[in-house]
Protein backbone atom coordinates (compact mmCIF):
# COMPACT_ATOMS: atom_id res chain seq x y z
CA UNK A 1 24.55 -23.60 29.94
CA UNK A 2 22.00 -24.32 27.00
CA UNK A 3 20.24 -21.56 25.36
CA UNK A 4 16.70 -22.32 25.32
CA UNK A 5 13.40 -20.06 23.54
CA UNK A 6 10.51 -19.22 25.88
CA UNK A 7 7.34 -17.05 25.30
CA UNK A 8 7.17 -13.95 27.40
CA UNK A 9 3.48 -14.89 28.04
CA UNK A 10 4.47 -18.08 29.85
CA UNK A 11 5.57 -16.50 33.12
CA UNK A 12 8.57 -14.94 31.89
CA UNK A 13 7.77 -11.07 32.04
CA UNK A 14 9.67 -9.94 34.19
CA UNK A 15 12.97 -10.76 32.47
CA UNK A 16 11.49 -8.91 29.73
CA UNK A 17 11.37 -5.46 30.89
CA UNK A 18 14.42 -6.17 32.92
CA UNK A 19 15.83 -6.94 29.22
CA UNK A 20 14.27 -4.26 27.22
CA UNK A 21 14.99 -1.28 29.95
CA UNK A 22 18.51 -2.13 29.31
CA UNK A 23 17.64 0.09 25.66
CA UNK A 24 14.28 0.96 25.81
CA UNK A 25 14.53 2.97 21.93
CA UNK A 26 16.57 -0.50 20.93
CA UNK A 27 12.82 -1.93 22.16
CA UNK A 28 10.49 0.57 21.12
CA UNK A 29 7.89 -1.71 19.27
CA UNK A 30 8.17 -4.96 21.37
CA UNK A 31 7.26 -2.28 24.43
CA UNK A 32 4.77 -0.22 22.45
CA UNK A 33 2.99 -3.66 21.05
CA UNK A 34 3.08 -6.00 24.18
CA UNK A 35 1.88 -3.10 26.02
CA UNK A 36 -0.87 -1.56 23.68
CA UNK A 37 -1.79 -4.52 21.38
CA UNK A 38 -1.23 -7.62 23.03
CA UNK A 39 -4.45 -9.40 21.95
CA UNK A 40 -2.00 -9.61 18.27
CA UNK A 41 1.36 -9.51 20.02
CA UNK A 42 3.57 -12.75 20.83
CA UNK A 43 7.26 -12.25 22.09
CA UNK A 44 9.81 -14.81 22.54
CA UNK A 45 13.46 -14.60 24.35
CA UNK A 46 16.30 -16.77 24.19
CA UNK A 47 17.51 -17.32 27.82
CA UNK A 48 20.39 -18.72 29.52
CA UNK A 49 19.99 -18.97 32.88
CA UNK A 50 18.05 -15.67 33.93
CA UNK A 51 20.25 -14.22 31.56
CA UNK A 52 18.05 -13.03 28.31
CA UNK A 53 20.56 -13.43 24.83
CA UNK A 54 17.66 -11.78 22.59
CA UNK A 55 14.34 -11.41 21.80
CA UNK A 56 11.94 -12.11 19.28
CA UNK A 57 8.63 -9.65 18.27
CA UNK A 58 5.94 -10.71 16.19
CA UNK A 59 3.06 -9.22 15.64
CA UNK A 60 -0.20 -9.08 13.58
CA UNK A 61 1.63 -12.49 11.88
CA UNK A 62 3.43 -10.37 9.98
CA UNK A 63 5.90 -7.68 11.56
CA UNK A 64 8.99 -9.62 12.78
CA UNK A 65 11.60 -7.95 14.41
CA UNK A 66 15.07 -9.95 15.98
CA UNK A 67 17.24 -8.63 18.79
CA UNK A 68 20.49 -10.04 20.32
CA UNK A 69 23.54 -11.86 19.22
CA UNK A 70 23.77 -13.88 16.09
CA UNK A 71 23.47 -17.23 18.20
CA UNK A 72 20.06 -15.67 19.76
CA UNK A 73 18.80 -14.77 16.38
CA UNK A 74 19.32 -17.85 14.44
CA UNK A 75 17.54 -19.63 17.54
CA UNK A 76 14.45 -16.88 17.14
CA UNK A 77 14.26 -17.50 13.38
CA UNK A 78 13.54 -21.18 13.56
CA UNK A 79 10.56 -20.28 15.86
CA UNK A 80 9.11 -18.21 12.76
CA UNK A 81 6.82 -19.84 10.77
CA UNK A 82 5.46 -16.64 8.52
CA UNK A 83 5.29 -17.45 4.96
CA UNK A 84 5.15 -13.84 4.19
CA UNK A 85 7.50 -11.06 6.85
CA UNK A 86 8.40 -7.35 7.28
CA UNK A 87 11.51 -8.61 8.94
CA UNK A 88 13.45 -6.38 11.08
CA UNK A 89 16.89 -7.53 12.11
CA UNK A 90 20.28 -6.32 13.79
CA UNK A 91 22.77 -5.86 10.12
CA UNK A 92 25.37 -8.54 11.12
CA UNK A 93 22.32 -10.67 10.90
CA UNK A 94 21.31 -10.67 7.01
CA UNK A 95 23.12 -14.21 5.92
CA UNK A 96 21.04 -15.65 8.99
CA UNK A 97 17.37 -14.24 7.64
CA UNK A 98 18.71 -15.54 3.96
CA UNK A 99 18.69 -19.12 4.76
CA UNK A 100 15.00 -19.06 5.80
CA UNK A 101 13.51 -16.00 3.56
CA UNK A 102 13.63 -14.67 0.25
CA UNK A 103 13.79 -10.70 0.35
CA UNK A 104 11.19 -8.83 -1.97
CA UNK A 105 12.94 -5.60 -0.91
CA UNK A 106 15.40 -4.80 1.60
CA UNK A 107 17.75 -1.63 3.15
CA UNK A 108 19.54 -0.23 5.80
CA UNK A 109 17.81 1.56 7.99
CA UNK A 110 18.46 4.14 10.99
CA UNK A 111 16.53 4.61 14.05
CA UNK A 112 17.16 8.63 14.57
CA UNK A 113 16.15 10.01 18.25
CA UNK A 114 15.22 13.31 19.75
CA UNK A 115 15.13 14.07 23.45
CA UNK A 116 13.03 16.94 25.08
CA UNK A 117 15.20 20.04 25.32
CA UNK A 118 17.36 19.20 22.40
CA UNK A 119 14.73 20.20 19.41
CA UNK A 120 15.16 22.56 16.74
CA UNK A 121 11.61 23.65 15.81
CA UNK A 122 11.53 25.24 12.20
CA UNK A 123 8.48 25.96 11.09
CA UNK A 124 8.25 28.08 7.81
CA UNK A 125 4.37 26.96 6.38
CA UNK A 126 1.81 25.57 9.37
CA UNK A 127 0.97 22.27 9.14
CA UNK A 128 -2.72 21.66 9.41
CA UNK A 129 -4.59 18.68 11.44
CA UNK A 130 -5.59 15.82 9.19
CA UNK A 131 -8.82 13.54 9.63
CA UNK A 132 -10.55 10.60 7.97
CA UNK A 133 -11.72 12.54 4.64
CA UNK A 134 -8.24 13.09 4.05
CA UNK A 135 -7.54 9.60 3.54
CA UNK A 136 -7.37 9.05 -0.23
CA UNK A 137 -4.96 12.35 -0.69
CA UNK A 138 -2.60 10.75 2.21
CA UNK A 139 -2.65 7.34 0.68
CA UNK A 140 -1.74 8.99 -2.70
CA UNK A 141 0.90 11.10 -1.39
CA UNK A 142 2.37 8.41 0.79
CA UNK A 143 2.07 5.79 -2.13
CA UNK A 144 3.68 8.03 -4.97
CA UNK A 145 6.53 8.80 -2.48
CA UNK A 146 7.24 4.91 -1.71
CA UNK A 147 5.59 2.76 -3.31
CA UNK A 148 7.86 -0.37 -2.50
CA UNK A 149 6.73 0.07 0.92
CA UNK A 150 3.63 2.01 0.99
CA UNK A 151 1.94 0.50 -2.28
CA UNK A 152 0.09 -1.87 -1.20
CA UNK A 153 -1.81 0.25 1.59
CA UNK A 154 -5.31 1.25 1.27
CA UNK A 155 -7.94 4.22 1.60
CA UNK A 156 -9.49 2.39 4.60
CA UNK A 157 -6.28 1.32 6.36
CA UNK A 158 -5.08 5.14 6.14
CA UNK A 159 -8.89 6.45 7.17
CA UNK A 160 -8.11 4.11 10.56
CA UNK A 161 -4.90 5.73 10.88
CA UNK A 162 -6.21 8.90 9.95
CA UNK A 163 -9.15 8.31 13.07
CA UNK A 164 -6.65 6.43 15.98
CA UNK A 165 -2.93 8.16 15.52
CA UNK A 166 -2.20 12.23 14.85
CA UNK A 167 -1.35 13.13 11.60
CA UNK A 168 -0.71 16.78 10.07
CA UNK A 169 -0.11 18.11 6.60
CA UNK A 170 0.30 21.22 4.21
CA UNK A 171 -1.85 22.48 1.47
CA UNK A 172 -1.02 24.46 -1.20
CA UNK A 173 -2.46 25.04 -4.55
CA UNK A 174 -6.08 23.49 -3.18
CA UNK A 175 -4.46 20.11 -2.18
CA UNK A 176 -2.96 18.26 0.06
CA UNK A 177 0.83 17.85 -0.72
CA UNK A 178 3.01 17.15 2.40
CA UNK A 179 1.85 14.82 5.78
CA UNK A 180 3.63 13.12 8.80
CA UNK A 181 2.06 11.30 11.46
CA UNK A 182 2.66 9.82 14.73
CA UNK A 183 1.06 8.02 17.43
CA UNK A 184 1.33 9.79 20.58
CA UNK A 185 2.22 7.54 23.39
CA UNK A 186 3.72 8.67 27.02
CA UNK A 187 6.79 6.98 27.12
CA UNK A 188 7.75 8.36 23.96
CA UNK A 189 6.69 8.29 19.83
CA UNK A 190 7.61 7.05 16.60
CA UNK A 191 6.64 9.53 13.83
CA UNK A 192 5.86 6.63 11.35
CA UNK A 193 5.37 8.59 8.16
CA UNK A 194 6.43 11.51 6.07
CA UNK A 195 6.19 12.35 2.62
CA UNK A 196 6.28 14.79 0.22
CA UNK A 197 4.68 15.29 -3.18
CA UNK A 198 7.60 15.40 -5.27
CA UNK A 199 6.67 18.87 -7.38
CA UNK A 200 6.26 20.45 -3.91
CA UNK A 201 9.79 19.56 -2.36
CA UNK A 202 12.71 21.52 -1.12
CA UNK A 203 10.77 23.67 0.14
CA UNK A 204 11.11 22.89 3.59
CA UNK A 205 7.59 21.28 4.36
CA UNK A 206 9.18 18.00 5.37
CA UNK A 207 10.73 20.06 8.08
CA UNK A 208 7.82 22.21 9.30
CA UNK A 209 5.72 19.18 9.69
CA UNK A 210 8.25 17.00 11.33
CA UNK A 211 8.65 20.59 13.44
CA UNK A 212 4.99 19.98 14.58
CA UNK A 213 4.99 16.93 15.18
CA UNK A 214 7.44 17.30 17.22
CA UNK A 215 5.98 19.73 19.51
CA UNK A 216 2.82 17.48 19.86
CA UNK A 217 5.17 14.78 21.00
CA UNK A 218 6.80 16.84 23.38
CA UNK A 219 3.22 17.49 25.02
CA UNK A 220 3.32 14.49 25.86
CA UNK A 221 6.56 12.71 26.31
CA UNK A 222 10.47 13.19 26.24
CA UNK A 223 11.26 11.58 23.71
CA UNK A 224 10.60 11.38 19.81
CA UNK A 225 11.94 8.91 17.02
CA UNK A 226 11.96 8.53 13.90
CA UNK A 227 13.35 5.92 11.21
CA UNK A 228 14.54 6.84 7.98
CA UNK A 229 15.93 4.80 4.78
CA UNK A 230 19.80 5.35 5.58
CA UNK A 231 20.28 7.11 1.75
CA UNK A 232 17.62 9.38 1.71
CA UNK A 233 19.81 11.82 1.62
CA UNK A 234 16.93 14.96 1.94
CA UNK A 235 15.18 12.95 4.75
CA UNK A 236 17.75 12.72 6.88
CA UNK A 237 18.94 16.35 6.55
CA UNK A 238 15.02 17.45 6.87
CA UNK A 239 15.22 15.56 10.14
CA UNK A 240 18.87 16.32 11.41
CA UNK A 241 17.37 20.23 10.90
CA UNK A 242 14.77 19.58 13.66
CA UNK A 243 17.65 18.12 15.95
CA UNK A 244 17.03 14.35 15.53
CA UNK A 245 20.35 12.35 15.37
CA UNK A 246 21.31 8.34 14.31
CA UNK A 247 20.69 6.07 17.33
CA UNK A 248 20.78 2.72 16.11
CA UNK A 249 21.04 0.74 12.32
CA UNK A 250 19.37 -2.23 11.24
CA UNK A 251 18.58 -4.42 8.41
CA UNK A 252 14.67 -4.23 7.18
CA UNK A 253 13.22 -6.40 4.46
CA UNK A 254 9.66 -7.44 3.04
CA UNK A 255 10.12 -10.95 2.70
CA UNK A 256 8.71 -14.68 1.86
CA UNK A 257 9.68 -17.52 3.11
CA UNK A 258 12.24 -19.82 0.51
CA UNK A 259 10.81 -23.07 -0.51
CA UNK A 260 11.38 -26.45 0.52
C-alpha cells in the first residue's frame, strides 16, 4: 500500500491518539500542544491504510518535532517549509534533516522520566516561588548557563513564563542564583528549565529545586519528565539523585533551511 501524509485536523483524530497512546512520553508535546495550544498547533501523520507510520508536530512555525521510521520521516520533512527550525528528530534520522537544513547547533538529547512513587526528594536549601519581577535575574541565570539555546530569549518572554507556568528558585547572597520551572499539566509535566549560576554550583541546589518541583508535579499528576543534554554530566546526576531515569534519545538541532 502507498504511504500517504494527512493533517490530523482533516478528520483524522482519532488515529492520532490511537497512535500517540501507543507512547504517550514518546508524544508528550504533540499531546500537550494539540490539546492546549491548538489555535498554533498543526500535526501531520503518514498513514498506510489505518495504520499510522509517524507523525509530524509543528508548532508556533517554528518547533518541529518527527516521529516514526526513516521512510515516515523523510515523507514529514518534505511537508516542512520553515526557513528557520528547532528540529526534533528520532537519532537514526540526522542524514535525513541534513539534506533539507543546515544545523546552527545540534546534540543528543535524553528524555529522563519519573513516575509517582518512585521519587527521591532531597531537599537541602528551600526553593522559593518565583513571579514576574523575577524575570530579568531568571533570564540572566538561564542565559549565562546556555546561551546557545537560551540566548536569544527575552525579559518579557521569561515575565510570561514567569506569570502562566510554576517556576521556583534559591537565593543566596541577596540574589537569585538557581531556578527550574515547569508547567503543571494533569496528565503529566515537563520541567523545561534548570540552571545554575556557575559560582553557586555543587552545592546541591539543582537537586533541591528539581526536588520541589517535583513534589508540585506530583500534586497533580503521576508522572514528571525532564530532558537533559546527554553530556551534562552534573545534570544528569542532579536528576538521577531525585529518581528520574533515561526514557528515550533523540537528535535536537536549531536549524535553517539549506539553499537552493
Amino acid at each position: 500500500m502507498t504511504l500517504k501524509v494527512v493533517s490530523v485536523a482533516d478528520g483524522f483524530e482519532s488515529l492520532f491518539w490511537n497512535y500517540v497512546n501507543r507512547d504517550l512520553l514518546d508524544h508528550y508535546f504533540f499531546v500537550l500542544d494539540w490539546t492546549q495550544r491548538r489555535e498554533e498547533t498543526k500535526i501531520l501523520l503518514v498513514v498506510e491504510d489505518e495504520r499510522v507510520m509517524g507523525a509530524c508536530l509543528l508548532y508556533a512555525d517554528v518547533i518541529v518535532q518527527l516521529r516514526g521510521s526513516r521512510q515516515a520521516v523523510k515523507l514529514l520533512l518534505d511537508h516542512v517549509d520553515l526557513e528557520r527550525v528547532e528540529l526534533q528528530a528520532p537519532l537514526d534520522c540526522e542524514d535525513i534533516i541534513l539534506t533539507k537544513y543546515k544545523p546552527l547547533f545540534r546534540y543528543e538529547l535524553v528524555l529522563m522520566r519519573l513516575m509517582k512513587g518512585e521519587e527521591n526528594i532531597q531537599i537541602t536549601t528551600v526553593p522559593v516561588r518565583l513571579g514576574p519581577d523575577d524575570a530579568a535575574d531568571v533570564v540572566a541565570i538561564m542565559r549565562k548557563a546556555d546561551p546557545e539555546w537560551w540566548g536569544e530569549l527575552t525579559e518579557e518572554m521569561q515575565r510570561k513564563s514567569l506569570e502562566t507556568r510554576f517556576w521556583l528558585g534559591i537565593r543566596q547572597d541577596g540574589k537569585l542564583v538557581s531556578i527550574g520551572g515547569t508547567r503543571l499539566v494533569d496528565s503529566g509535566s515537563n520541567i523545561n528549565a534548570v540552571a545554575t549560576d556557575e559560582h553557586y554550583r555543587s552545592r546541591g541546589y539543582a537537586t533541591s529545586t528539581v526536588s520541589a518541583l517535583v513534589q508540585e508535579i506530583f500534586k497533580h499528576s503521576q508522572t514528571a519528565l525532564i530532558h537533559v543534554v546527554k553530556g551534562n554530566a552534573p545534570a544528569v546526576c542532579a536528576y538521577a539523585k531525585v529518581g528520574f531515569r533515561p526514557y528515550k534519545h533523540y537528535l535536537v538541532m536549531r536549524a535553517e533551511k539549506k539553499k537552493s
